[in-house]
Protein backbone atom coordinates (compact mmCIF):
# COMPACT_ATOMS: atom_id res chain seq x y z
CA UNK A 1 13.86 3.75 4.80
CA UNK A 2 13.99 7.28 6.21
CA UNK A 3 11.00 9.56 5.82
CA UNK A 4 11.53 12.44 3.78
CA UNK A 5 9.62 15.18 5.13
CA UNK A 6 8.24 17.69 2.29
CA UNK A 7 9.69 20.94 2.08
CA UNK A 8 6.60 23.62 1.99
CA UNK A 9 6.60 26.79 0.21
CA UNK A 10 4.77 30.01 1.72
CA UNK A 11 2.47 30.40 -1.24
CA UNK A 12 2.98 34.41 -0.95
CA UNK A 13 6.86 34.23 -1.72
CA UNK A 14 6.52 35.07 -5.93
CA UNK A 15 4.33 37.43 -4.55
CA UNK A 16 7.31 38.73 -2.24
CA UNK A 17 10.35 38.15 -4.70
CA UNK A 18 8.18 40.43 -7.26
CA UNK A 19 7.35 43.38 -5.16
CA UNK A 20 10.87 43.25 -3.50
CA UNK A 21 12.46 43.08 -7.46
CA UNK A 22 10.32 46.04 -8.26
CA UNK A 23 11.34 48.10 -5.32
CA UNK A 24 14.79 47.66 -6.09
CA UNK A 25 14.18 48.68 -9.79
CA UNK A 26 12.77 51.69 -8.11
CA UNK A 27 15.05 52.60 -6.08
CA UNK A 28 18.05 52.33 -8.67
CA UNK A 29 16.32 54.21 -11.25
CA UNK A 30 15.36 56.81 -8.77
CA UNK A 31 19.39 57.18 -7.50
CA UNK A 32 20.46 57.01 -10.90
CA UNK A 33 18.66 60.64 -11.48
CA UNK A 34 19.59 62.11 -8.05
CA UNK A 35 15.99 61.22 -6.53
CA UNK A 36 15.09 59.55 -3.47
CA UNK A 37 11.76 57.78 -3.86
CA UNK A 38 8.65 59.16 -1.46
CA UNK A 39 8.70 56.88 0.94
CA UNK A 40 12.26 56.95 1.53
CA UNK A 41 12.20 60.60 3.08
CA UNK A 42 9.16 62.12 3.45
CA UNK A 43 10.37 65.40 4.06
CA UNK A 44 11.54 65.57 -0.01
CA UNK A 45 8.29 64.01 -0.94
CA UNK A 46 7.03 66.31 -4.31
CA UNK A 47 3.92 68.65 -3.07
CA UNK A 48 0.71 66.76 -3.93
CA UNK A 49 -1.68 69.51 -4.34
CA UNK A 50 -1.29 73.14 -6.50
CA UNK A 51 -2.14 74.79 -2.86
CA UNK A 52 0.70 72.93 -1.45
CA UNK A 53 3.32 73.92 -4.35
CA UNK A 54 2.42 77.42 -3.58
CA UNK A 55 3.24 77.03 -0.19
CA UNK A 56 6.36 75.58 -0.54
CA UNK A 57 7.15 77.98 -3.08
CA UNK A 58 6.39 81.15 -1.10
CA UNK A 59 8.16 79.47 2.44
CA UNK A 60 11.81 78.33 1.27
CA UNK A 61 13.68 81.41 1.00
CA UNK A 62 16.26 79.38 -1.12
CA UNK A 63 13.49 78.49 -3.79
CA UNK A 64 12.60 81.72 -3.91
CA UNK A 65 16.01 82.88 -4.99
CA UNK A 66 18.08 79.90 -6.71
CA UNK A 67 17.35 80.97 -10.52
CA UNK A 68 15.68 78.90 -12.40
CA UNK A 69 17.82 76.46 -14.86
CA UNK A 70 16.93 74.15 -17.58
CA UNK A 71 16.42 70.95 -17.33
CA UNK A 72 19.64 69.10 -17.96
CA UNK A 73 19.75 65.33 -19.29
CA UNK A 74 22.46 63.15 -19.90
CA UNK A 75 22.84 61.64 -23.55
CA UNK A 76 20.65 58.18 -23.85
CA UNK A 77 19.21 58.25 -20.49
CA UNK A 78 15.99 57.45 -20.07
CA UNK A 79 13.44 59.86 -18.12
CA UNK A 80 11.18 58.75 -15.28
CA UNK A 81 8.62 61.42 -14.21
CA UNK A 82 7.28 61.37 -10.19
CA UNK A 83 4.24 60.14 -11.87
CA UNK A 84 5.74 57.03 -13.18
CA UNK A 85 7.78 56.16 -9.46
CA UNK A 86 4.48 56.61 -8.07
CA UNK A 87 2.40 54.48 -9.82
CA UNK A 88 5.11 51.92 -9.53
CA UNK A 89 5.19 52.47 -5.48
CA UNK A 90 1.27 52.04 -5.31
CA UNK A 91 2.03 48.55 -7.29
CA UNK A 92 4.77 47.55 -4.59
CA UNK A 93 1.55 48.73 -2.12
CA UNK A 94 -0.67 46.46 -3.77
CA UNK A 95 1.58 43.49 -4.06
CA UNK A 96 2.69 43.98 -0.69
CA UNK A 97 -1.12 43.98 0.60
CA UNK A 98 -1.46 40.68 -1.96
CA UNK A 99 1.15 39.08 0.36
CA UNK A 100 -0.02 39.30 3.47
CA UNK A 101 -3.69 38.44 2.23
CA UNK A 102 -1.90 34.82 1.64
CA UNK A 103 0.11 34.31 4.31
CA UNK A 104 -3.29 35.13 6.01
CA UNK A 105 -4.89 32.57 4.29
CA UNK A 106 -2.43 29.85 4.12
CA UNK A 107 -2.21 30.33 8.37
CA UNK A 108 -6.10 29.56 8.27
CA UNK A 109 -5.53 26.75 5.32
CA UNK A 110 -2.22 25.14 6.16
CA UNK A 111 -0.64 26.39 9.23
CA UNK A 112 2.28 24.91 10.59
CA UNK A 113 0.27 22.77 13.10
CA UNK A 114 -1.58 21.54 10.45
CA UNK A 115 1.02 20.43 8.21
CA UNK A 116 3.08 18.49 10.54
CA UNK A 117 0.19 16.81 11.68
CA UNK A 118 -0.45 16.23 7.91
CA UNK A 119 3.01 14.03 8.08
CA UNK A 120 2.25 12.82 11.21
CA UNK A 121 -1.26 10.91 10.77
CA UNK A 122 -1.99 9.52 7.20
CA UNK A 123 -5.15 7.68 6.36
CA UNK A 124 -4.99 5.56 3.10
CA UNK A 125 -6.18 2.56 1.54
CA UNK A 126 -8.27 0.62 -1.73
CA UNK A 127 -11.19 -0.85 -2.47
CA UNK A 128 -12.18 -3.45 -5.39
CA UNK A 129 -15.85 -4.51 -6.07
CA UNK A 130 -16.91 -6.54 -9.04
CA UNK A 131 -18.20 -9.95 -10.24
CA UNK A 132 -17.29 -13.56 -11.19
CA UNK A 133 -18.53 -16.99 -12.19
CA UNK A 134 -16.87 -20.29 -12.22
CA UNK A 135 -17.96 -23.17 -14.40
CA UNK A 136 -17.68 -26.49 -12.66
CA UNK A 137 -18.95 -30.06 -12.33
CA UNK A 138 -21.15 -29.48 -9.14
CA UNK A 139 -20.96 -33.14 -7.67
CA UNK A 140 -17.01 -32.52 -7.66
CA UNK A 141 -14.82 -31.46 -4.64
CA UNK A 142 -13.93 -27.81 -5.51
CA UNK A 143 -17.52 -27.51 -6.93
CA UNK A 144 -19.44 -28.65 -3.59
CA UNK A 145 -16.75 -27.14 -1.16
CA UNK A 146 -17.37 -23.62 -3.16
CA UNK A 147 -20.48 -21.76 -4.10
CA UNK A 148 -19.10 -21.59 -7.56
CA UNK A 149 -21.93 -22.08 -10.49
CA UNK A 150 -23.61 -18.88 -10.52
CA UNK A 151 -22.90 -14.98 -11.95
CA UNK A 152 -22.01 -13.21 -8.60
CA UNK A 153 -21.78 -9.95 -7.71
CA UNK A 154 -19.07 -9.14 -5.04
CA UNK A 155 -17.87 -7.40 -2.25
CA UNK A 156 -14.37 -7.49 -2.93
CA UNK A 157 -11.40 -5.78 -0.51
CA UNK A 158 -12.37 -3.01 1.51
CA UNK A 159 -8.25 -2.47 2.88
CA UNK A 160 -7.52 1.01 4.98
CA UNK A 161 -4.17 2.09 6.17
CA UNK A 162 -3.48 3.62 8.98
CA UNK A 163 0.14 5.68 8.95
CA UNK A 164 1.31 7.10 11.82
CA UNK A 165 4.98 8.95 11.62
CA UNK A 166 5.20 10.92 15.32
CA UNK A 167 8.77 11.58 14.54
CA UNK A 168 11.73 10.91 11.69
CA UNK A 169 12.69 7.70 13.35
CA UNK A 170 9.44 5.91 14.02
CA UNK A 171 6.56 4.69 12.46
CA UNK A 172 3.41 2.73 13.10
CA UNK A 173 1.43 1.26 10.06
CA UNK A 174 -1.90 -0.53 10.75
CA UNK A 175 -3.94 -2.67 8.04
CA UNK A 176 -7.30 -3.34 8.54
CA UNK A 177 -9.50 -5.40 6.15
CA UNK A 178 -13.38 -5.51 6.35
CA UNK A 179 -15.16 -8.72 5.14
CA UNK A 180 -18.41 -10.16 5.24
CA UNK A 181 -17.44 -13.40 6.47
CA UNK A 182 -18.31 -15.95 8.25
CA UNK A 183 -22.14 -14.79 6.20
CA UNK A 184 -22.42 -18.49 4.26
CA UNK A 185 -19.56 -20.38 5.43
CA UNK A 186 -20.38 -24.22 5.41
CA UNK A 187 -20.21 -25.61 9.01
CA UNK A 188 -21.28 -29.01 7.98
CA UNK A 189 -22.41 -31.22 5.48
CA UNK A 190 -25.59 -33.15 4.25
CA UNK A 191 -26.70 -36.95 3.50
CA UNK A 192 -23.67 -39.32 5.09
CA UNK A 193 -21.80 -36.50 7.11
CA UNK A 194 -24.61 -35.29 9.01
CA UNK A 195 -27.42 -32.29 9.17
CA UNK A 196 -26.12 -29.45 6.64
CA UNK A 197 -25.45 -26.26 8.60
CA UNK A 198 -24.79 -22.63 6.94
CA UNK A 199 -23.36 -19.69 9.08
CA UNK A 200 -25.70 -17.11 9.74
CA UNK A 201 -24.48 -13.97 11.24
CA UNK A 202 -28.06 -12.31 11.17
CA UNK A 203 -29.34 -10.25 14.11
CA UNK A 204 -31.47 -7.65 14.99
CA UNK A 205 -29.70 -4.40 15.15
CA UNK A 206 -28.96 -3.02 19.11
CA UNK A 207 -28.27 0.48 17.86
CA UNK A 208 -31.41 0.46 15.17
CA UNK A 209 -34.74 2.39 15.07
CA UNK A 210 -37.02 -0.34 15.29
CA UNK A 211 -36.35 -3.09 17.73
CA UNK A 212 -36.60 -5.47 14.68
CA UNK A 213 -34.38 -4.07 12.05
CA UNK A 214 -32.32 -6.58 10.78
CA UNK A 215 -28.50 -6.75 10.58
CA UNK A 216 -25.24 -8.96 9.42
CA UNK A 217 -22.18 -9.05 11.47
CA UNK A 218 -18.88 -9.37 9.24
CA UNK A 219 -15.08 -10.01 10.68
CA UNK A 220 -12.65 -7.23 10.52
CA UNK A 221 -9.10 -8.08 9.75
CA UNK A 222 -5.81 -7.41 11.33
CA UNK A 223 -3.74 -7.77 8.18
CA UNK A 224 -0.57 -6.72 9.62
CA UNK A 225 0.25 -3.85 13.05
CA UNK A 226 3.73 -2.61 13.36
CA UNK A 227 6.30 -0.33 14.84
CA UNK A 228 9.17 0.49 12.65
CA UNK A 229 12.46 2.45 14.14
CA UNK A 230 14.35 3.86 10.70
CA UNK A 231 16.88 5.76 11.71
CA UNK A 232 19.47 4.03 9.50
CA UNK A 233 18.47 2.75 6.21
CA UNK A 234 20.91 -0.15 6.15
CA UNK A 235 19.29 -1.49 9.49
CA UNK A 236 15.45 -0.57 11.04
CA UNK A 237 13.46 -2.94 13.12
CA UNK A 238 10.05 -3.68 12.73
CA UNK A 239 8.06 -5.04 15.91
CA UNK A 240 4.41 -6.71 15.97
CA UNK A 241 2.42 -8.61 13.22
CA UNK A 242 3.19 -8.45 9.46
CA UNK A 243 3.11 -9.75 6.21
CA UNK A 244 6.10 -12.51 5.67
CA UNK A 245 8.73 -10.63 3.19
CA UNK A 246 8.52 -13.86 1.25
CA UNK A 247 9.26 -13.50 -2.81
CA UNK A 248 7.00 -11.07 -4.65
CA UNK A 249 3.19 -11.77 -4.16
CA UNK A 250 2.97 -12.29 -0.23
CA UNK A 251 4.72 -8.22 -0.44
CA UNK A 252 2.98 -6.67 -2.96
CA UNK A 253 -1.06 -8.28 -1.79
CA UNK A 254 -3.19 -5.11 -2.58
CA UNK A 255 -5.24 -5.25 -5.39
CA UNK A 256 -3.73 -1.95 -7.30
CA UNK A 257 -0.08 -2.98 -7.59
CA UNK A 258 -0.62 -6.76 -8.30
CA UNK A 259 -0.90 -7.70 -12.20
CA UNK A 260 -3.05 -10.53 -11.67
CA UNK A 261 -6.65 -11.17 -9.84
CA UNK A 262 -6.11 -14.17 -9.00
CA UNK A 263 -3.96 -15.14 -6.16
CA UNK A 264 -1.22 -17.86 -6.70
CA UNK A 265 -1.99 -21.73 -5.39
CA UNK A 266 0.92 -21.82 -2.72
CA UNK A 267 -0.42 -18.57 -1.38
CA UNK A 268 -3.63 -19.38 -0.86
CA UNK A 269 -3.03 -23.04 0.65
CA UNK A 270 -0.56 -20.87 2.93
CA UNK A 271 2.64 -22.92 2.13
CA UNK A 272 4.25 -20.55 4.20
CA UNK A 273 2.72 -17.99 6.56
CA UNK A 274 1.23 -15.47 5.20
CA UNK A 275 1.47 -13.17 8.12
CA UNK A 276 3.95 -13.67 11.33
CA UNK A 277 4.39 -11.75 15.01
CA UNK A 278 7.70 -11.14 15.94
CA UNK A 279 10.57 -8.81 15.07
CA UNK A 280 11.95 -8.53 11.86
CA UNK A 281 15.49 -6.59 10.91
CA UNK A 282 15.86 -5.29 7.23
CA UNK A 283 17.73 -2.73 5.67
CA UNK A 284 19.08 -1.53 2.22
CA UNK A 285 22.21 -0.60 0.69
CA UNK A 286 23.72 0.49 -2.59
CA UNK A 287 26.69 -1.27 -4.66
CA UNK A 288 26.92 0.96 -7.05
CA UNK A 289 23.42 1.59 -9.12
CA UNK A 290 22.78 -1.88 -7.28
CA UNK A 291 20.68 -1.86 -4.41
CA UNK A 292 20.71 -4.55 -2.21
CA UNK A 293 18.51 -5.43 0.77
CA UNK A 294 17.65 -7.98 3.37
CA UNK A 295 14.77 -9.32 5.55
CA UNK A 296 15.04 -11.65 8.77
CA UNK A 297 12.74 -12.09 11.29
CA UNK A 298 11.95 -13.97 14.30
CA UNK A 299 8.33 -14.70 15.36
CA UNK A 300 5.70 -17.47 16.90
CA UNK A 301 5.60 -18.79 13.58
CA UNK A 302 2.16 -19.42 12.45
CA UNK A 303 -0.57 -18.23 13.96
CA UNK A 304 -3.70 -19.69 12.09
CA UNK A 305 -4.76 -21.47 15.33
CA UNK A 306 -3.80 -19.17 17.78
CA UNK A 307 -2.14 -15.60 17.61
CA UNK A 308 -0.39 -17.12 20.97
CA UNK A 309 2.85 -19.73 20.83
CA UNK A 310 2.25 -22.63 22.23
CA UNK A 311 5.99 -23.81 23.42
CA UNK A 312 9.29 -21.30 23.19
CA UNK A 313 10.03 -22.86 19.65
CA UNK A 314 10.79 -19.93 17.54
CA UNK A 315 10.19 -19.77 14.03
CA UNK A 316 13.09 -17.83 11.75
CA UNK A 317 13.76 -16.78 8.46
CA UNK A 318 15.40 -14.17 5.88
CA UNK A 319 14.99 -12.76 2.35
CA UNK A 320 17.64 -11.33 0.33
CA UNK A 321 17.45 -9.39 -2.73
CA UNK A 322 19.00 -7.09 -5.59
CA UNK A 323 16.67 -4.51 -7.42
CA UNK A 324 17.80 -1.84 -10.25
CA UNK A 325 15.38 0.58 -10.85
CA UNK A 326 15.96 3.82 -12.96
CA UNK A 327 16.24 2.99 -16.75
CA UNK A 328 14.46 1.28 -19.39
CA UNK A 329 15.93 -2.36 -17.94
CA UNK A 330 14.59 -2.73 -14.63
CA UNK A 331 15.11 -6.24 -12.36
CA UNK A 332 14.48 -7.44 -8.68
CA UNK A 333 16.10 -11.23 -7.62
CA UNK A 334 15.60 -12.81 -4.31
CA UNK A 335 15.94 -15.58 -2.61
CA UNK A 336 13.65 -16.62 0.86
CA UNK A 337 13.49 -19.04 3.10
CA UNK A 338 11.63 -20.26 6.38
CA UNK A 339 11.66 -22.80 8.91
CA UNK A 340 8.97 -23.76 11.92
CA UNK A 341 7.76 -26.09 14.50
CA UNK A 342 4.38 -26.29 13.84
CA UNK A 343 1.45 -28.38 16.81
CA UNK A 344 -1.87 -27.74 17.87
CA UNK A 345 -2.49 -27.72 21.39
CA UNK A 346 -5.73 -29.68 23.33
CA UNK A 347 -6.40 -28.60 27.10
CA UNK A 348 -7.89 -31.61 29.03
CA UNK A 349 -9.61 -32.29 32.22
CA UNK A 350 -7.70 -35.02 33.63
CA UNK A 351 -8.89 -34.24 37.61
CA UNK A 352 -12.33 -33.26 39.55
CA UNK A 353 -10.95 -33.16 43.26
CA UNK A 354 -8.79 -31.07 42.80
CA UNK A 355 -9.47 -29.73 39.51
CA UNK A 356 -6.55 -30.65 36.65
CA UNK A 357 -5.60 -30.04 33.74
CA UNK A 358 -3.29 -31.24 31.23
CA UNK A 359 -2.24 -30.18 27.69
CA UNK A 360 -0.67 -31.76 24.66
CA UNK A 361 -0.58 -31.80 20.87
CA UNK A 362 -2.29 -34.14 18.56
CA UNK A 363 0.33 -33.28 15.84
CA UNK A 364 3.21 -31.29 14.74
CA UNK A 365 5.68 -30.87 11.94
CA UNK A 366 9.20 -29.44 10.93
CA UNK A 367 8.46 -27.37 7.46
CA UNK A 368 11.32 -26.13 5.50
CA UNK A 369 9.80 -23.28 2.68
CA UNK A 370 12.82 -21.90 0.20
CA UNK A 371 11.53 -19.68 -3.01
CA UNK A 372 13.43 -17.81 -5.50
CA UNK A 373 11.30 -14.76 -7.53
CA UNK A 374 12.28 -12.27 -10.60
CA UNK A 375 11.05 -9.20 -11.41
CA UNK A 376 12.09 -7.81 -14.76
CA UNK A 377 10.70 -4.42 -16.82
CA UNK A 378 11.67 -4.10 -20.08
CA UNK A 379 10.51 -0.83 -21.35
CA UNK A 380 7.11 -1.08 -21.30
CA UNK A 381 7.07 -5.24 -20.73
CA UNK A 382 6.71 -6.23 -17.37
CA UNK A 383 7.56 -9.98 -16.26
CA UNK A 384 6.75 -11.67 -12.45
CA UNK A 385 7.77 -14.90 -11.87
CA UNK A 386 8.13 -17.12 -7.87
CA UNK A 387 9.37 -20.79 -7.49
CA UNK A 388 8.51 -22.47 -3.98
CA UNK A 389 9.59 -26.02 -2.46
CA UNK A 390 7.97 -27.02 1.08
CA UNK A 391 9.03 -29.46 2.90
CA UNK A 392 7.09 -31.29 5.86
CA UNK A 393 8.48 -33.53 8.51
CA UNK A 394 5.60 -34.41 11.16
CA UNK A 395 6.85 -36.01 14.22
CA UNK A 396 6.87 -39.88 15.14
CA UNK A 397 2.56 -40.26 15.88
CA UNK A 398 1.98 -36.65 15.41
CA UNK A 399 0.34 -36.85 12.24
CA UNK A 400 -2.76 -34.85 11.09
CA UNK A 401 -5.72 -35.95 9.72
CA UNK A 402 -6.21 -35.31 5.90
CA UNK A 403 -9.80 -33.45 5.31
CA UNK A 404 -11.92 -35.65 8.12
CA UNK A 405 -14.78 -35.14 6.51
CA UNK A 406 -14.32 -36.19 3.54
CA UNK A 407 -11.93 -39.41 3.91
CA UNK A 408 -12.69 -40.25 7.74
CA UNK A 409 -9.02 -41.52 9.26
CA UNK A 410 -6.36 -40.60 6.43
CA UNK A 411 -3.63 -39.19 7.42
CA UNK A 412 -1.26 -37.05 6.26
CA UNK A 413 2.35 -38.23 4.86
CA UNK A 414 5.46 -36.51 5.04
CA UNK A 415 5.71 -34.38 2.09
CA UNK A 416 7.58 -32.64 -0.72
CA UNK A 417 5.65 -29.59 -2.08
CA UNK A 418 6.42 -27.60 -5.53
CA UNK A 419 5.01 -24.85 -7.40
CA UNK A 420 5.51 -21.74 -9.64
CA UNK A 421 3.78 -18.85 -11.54
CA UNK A 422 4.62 -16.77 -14.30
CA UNK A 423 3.30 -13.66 -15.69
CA UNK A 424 3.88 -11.25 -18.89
CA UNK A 425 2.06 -8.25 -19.31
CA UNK A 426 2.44 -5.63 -21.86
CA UNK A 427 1.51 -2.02 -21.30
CA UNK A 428 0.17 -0.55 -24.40
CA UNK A 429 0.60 3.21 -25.58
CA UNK A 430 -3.77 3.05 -26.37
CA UNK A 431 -6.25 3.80 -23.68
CA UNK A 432 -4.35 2.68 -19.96
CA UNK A 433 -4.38 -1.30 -21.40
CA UNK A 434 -2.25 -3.58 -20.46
CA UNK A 435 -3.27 -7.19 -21.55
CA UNK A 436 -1.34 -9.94 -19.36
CA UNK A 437 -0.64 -13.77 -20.13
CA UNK A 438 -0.43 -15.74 -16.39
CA UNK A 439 0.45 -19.15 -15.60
CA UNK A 440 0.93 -21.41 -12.50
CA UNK A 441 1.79 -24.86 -12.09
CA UNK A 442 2.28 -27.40 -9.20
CA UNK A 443 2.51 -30.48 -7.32
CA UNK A 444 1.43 -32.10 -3.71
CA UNK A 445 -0.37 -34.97 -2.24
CA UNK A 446 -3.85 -34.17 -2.44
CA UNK A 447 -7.03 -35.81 -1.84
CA UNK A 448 -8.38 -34.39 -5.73
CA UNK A 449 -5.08 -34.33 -7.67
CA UNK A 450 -1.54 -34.42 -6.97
CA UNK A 451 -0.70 -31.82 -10.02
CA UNK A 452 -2.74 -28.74 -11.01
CA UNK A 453 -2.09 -26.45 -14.06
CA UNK A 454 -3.34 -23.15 -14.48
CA UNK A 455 -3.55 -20.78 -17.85
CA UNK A 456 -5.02 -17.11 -17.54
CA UNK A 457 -5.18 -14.40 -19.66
CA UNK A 458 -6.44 -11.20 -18.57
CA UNK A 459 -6.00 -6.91 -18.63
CA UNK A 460 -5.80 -4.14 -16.25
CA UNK A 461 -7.31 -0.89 -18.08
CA UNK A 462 -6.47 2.37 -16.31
CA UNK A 463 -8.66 4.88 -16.13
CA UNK A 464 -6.36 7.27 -14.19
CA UNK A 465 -3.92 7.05 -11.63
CA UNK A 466 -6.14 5.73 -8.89
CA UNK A 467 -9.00 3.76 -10.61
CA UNK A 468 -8.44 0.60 -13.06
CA UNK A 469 -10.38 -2.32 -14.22
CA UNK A 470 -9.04 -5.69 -13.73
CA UNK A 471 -10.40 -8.73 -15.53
CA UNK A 472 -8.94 -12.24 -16.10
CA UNK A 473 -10.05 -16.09 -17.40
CA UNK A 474 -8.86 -18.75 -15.97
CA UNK A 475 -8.93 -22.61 -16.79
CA UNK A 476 -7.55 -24.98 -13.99
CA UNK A 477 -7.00 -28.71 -15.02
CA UNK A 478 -6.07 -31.27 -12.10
CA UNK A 479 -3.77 -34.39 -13.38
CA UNK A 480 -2.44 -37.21 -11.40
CA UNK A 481 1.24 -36.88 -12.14
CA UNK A 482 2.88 -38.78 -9.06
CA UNK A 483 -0.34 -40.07 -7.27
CA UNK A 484 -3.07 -42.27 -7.65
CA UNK A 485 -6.47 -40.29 -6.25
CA UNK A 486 -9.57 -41.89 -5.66
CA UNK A 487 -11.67 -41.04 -8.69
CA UNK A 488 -11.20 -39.22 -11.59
CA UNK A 489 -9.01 -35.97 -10.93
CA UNK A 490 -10.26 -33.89 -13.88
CA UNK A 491 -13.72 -33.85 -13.06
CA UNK A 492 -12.50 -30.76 -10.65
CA UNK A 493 -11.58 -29.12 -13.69
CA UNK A 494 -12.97 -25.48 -13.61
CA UNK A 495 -13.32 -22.31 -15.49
CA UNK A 496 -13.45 -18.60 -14.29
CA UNK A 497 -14.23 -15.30 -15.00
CA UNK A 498 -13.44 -12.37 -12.55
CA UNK A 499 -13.93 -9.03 -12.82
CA UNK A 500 -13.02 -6.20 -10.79
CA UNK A 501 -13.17 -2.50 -10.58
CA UNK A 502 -10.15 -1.08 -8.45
CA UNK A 503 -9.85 2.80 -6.82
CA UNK A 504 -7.18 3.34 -4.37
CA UNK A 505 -7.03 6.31 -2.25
């Protein structure tokens, strides 16, 4: 889309407009009595003193002999003394001097340099801080993979965007998150596997005023870095790393838009890629009050290994949708799809004298990812629902092993993968609430459960445009619906409570 550029107003023109409308109501009433105001010709100006009226009295010949006449007035006119036209000309003075005090100021406050830079360089972002608990049988899989049982207070997102529009047809837009991870992360496990092992990024702090004052390193994020050119809205280009224009959720990821807190299944467990490097080509166009727009990229795929590619296998894909926005019956549908070659790669030493290498892959897969999503607003009703199928084709002895260290030597199959959320909320006319219903279902090969069913209920309260409180339940059940899993799958059952308080700025 094509950046609008905001027209600015001088914040001295009413000023201006007034004083130049009085003068002209001067002026007419003046030359509608046969007088010229003072400042037009100072020669005519009306003495200003009794010394001066004297003068002028005793040195024009002509005054001294034109006899004197009475005052003469035409029927219904109305009478403006020199007193009145100068009391209006000192409040033309006074607005005048009122107008160049602001242009003054808005040079020092706004000048020109500093409002295109203003649309140059923006600086934007959100933050969300709160707490949770999850209720769950602690000798289960999601319970012992996930510090779960215990009222936690958290450091949420911490997103900031960086905008950067140098001219109309070309932007840059950078994403960084800021996390405190790896802080906890399991590295290995206990008893059977091994010696348990915790990350621990403490160290003493370099830049610190005591040689011992502790510090904890966190990773910082690359969510997406980009280079749009815009110049036509039914075709731009976007170069470098972004978010895959997949459906709804994978779009719209911050925290303020999004009507739910928690984050769907197929997301999370990255059926597709959440983010991709390449180019992407997308554009929009109207048919009638119809818009209609389009998303295809080419990139390296993904990039969870390595932000590299590791053969010239390109992955592809494309999006198309058709949004009406403007009344009280508001919808989006789209369609998206993907397909990539997906390996690892493993470097050996194969030689001393001379020193060789040699590389190959211990697995890889086709995947095939198609979704449909609808967005609908009805009025004051808002409804989000996403379908997604995956498929995965791994080559002939390229298969990967299936969580090593829990079931040492299983592999994984070839696979069909389905799932799909819904959510209703309803914005009520009380207080910013808006209580929402969300629900999320799906199916895979799994070493817990092949099926998992999720119910939520939650609201978003907000307070004002930028700050809102977000808080949802959740119960997850696992069944075994296709598959057989070793154990019982619904002692990963779980329940959870998150809350979060969201500003964006």
């Amino acid at each position: 889309m094509r950046q609008h550029r905001t027209l600015r107003i001088s914040r001295g023109a009413p000023l201006a407009f007034f004083a130049a409308t009085l003068t002209l109501f001067v002026n007419s009433v003046a030359a509608a009595q046969g007088a010229v105001p003072p400042e037009a010709n100072p020669s005519t100006a009306p003495p200003t003193s009794e010394a001066e009226t004297k003068a002028a009295d005793s040195s024009s010949p002509a005054a001294a002999e034109a006899p004197v006449e009475p005052e003469t007035q035409t029927p219904g006119a109305a009478v403006v003394t020199p007193e009145q036209i100068a009391a209006l000309q000192a409040q033309i003075d006074e607005l005048k001097a009122k107008q160049e005090e602001a242009e003054t100021n808005a040079l020092l406050a706004d000048d020109s340099s500093a409002s295109v830079e203003a649309d140059i360089f923006k600086v934007y972002g959100f933050m969300d801080m709160g707490a949770q608990r999850y209720w769950v049988n602690k000798r289960s899989l999601v319970g012992s993979v996930f510090d779960t049982n215990a009222v936690t207070f958290v450091t949420g997102n911490i997103d900031l965007y960086f905008d950067f529009n140098p001219s109309p047809d070309w932007r840059t837009l950078a994403e960084v998150r800021f996390t405190e991870a790896p802080l906890g992360n399991i590295e290995s496990y206990g008893g059977i596997a091994g010696t348990f092992e915790r990350t621990d990024t403490q160290q003493f702090d370099p830049h610190g005023t005591a040689p011992n004052a502790p510090m904890w390193g966190g990773y910082t994020v690359i969510e997406r870095a980009h280079i749009e050119w815009n110049h036509f809205q039914a075709f731009r280009l976007l170069v470098g790393k972004f978010f895959t224009p997949f459906g709804i959720w994978n779009v719209d990821h911050g925290s303020p838009t999004l009507l739910s807190i928690a984050m769907p299944q197929f997301i999370q467990q990255m059926w597709m890629p959440i983010r991709q490097t390449g180019v992407q080509a997308l554009g929009t166009f109207f048919a009638g009050d119809v818009e209609v727009g389009y998303r295809a990229w080419l990139t390296n795929g993904r990039t969870e290994q390595n932000p590299f590619d590791y053969d010239d296998g390109k992955a592809f894909g494309a999006r198309l949708f058709a949004r009406r926005d403007g009344g009280a019956i508001n919808y989006q549908i789209g369609a998206s799809y993907h397909y990539g070659h997906v390996r690892d790669k493993v470097v050996d030493v194969t030689g001393i004298s001379p020193l060789l290498f040699d590389s190959h892959s211990t697995w890889e897969y086709d995947e095939h990812v198609a979704g449909a999503d609808v967005s609908l607003d009805l009025d004051n009703t808002r409804i989000r629902a996403e379908a997604i199928v995956r498929r995965t084709d791994f080559d002939q002895g390229k298969q990967r092993l299936v969580s090593a260290g829990f079931l040492p030597g299983a592999l994984e199959p070839d696979k069909w993968q389905l799932g799909g959320y819904l959510t209703v909320a309803q914005q009520l006319p009380w207080f910013g609430l808006e209580p929402y219903f969300y629900g999320e279902v799906m199916q895979q090969p799994w070493v817990a459960a092949d099926g998992l069913l999720m119910l939520s209920a939650g609201f978003n309260w907000r307070f004002t445009a930028a700050a809102m409180l977000k808080a949802q339940a959740t119960r997850s059940m696992f069944y075994d619906w296709k598959y057989e899993t070793n154990g019982k799958a619904s002692v990963n059952n779980m329940t959870m409570a998150i809350v979060r308080l969201v500003v964006a700025f």
